[in-house]
Structures are given as structure tokens and as C-alpha cells.
C-alpha atoms as a PDB file:
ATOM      1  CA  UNK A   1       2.169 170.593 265.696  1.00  0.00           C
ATOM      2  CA  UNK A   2       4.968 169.998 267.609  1.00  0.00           C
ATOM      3  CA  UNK A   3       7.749 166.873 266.236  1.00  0.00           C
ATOM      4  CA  UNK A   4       8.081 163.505 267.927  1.00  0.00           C
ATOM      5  CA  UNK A   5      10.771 163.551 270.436  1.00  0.00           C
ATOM      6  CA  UNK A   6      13.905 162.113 268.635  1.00  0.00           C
ATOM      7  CA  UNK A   7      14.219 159.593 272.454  1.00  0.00           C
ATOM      8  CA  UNK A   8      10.153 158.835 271.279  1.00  0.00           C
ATOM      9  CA  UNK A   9      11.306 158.090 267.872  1.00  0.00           C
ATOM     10  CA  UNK A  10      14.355 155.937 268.274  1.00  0.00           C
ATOM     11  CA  UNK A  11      12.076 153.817 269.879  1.00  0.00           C
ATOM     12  CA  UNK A  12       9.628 153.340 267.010  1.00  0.00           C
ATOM     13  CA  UNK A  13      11.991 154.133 264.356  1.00  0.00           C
ATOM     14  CA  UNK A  14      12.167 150.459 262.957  1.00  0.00           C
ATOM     15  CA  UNK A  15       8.308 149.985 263.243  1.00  0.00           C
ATOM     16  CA  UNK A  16       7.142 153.236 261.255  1.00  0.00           C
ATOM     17  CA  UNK A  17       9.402 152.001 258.652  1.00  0.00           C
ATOM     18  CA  UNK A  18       8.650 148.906 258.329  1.00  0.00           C
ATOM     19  CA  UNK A  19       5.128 149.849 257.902  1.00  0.00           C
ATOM     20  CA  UNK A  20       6.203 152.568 255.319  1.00  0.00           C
ATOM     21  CA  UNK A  21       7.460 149.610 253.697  1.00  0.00           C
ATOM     22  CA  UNK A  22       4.196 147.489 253.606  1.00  0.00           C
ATOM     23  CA  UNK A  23       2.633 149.931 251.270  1.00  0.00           C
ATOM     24  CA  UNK A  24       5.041 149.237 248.432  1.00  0.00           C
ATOM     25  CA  UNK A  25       9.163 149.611 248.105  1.00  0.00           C
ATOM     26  CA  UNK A  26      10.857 152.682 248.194  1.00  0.00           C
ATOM     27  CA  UNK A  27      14.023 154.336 248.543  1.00  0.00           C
ATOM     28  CA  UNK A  28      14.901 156.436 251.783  1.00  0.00           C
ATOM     29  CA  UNK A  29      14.234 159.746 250.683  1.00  0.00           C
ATOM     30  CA  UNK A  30      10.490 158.361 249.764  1.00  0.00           C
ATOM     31  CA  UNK A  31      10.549 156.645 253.371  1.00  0.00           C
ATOM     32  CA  UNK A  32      11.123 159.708 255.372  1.00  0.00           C
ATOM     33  CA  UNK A  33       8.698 162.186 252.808  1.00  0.00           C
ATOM     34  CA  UNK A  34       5.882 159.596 253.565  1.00  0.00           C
ATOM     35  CA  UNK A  35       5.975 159.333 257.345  1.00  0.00           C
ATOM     36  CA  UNK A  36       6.188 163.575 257.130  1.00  0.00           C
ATOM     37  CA  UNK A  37       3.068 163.411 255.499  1.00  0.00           C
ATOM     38  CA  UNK A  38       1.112 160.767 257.141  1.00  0.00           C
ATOM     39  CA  UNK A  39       1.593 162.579 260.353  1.00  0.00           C
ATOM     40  CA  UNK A  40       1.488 166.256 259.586  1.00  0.00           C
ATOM     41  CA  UNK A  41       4.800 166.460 259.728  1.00  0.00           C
ATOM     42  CA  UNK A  42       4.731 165.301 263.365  1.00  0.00           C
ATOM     43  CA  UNK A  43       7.227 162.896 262.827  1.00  0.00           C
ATOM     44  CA  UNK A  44      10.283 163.769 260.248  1.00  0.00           C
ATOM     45  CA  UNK A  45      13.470 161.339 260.295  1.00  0.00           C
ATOM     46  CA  UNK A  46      16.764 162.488 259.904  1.00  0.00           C
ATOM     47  CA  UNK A  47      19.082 160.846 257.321  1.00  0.00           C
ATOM     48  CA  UNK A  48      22.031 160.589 260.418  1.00  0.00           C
ATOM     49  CA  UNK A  49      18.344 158.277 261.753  1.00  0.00           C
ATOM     50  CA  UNK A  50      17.086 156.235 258.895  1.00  0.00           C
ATOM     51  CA  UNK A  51      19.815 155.595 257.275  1.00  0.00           C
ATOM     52  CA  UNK A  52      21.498 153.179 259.621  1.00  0.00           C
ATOM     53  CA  UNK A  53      18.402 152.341 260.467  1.00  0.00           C
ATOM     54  CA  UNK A  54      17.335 150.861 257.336  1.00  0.00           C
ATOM     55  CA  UNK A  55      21.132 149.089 256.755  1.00  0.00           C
ATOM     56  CA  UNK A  56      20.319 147.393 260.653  1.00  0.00           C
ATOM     57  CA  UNK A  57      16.548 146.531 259.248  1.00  0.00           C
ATOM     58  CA  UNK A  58      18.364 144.896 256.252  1.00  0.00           C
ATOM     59  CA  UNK A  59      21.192 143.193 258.431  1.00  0.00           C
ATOM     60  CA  UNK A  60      18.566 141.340 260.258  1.00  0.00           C
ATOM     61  CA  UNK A  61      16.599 140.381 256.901  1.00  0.00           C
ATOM     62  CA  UNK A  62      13.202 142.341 257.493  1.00  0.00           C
ATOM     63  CA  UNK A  63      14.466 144.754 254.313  1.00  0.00           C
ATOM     64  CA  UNK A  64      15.912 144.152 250.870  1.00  0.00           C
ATOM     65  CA  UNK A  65      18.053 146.501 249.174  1.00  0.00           C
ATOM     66  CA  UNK A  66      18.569 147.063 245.215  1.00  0.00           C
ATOM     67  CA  UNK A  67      19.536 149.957 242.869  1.00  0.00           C
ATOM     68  CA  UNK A  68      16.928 151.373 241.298  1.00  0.00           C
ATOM     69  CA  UNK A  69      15.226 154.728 239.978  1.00  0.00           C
ATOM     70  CA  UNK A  70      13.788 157.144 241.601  1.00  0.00           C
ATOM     71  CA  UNK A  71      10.531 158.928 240.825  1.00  0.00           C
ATOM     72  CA  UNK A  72      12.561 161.513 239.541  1.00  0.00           C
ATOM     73  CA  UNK A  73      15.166 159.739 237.326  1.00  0.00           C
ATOM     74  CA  UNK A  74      17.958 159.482 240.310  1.00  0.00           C
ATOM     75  CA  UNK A  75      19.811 156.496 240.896  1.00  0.00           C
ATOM     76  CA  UNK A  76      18.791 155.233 244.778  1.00  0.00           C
ATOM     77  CA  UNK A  77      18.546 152.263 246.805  1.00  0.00           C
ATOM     78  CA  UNK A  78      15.159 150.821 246.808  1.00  0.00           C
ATOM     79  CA  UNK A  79      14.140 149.310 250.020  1.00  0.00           C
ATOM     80  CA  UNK A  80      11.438 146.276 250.097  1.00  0.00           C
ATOM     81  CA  UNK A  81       9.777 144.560 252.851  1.00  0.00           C
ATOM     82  CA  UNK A  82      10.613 140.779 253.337  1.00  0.00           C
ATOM     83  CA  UNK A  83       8.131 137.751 254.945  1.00  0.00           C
ATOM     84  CA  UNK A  84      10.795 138.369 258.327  1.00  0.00           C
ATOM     85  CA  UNK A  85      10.060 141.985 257.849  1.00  0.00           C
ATOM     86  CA  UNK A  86       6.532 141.324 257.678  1.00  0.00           C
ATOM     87  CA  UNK A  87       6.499 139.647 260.962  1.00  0.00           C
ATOM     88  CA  UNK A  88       8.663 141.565 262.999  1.00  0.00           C
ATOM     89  CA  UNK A  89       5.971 144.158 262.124  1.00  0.00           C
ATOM     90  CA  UNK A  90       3.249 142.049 263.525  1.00  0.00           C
ATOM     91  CA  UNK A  91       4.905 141.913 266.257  1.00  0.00           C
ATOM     92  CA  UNK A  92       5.940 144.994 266.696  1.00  0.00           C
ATOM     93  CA  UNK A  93       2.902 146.451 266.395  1.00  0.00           C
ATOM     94  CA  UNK A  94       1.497 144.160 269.011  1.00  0.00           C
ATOM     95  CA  UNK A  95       4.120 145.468 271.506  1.00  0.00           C
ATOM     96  CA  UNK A  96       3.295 149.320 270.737  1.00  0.00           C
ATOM     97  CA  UNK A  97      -0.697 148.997 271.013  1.00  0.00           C
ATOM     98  CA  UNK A  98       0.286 147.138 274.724  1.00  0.00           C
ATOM     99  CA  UNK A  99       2.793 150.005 275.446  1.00  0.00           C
ATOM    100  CA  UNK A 100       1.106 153.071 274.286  1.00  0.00           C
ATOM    101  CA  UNK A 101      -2.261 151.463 275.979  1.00  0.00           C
ATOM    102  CA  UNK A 102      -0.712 150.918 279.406  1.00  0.00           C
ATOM    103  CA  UNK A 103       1.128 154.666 279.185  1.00  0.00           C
ATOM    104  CA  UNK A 104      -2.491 155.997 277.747  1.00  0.00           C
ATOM    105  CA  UNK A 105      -4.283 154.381 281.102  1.00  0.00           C
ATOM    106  CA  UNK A 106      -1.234 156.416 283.474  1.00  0.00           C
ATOM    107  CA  UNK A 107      -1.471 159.770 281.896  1.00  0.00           C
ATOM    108  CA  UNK A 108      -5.472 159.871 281.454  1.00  0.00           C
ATOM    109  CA  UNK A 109      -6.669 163.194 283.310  1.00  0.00           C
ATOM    110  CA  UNK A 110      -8.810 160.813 284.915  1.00  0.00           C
ATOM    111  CA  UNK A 111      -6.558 158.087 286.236  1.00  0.00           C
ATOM    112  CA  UNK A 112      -6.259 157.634 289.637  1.00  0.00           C
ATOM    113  CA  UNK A 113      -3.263 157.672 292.441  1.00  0.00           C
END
């Protein structure tokens, strides 16, 4: 299966991990392993992507950042959702299931001229 366009992604970027986030902290690493997997490796984020990604995310107050372990025994940066975070994802998601509906009604083989 072919990967997300990185123009597609940039768009989305904050949104996909936000909802990464939802299911539980995690460090970056973690972030970008678990969006590979829950889209067949459609969609796979680049550390030169998430990584100021998640220090813009955590700017704005929808993250929060602390040392931790990893899974494996590693010193990382363990990234949590916050009540903002929570809400920008509402409404983020809101916004994408308007977009990607109105784009879905344009490119349907059946739509009309």
C-alpha cells in the first residue's frame, strides 16, 4: 500500500497524534510505531515530522512532556494528552469528517459535472 503523501500528512499530523495520545502516554518512537501499524504502514512519520510536531502540540498545551522509561529500559520523553488536547481533538476531528466528506462527494466515480 502506497504511504500518505507527506503534503496529506502535514495536514493531519497534529490530529493522528493526538489521537495516538488518547489511548494512553507514550514517547515518540511509540507514537510513530503505532500510527505504522494502525494503518498498514500507510502512514509512517518521520522524526524531522513528529518531533517538532509534538514540541508545537506541547507549546500550545494539548501535550505534556516528562522523562520517563521506555518499554525497553531507555530513557525518553513521555508524551500525555491534556483536557486542551482532548478538545482540540474533538474538534479536529469534526473538521476532518467535514473535509474528507465534502472531498469524498467530488472525487466519487459517480459525482456529477
Amino acid at each position: 500500500m502506497p504511504t500518505l503523501s507527506k503534503d496529506r500528512l502535514h495536514g493531519t499530523l497534529d490530529a493522528l497524534v493526538l489521537k495516538t495520545l488518547s489511548w494512553g502516554p507514550r514517547h515518540g518512537y511509540a507514537i510513530a510505531r503505532w500510527l505504522e501499524e494502525k494503518t498498514g504502514d500507510a502512514i509512517q512519520v518521520e522524526e524531522g515530522s513528529l518531533y517538532p510536531a509534538l514540541y508545537r502540540m506541547e507549546k500550545r498545551g494539548w501535550i505534556e512532556a516528562a522523562w520517563g522509561m521506555s518499554e525497553i529500559g531507555r530513557k525518553a520523553k513521555i508524551y500525555r494528552l491534556t483536557g486542551a488536547g482532548r478538545k482540540q481533538l474533538r474538534l479536529e476531528t469534526a473538521e476532518w469528517t467535514h473535509f474528507a466528506s465534502a472531498v469524498s462527494r467530488v472525487l466519487k466515480p459517480d459525482a456529477s459535472p
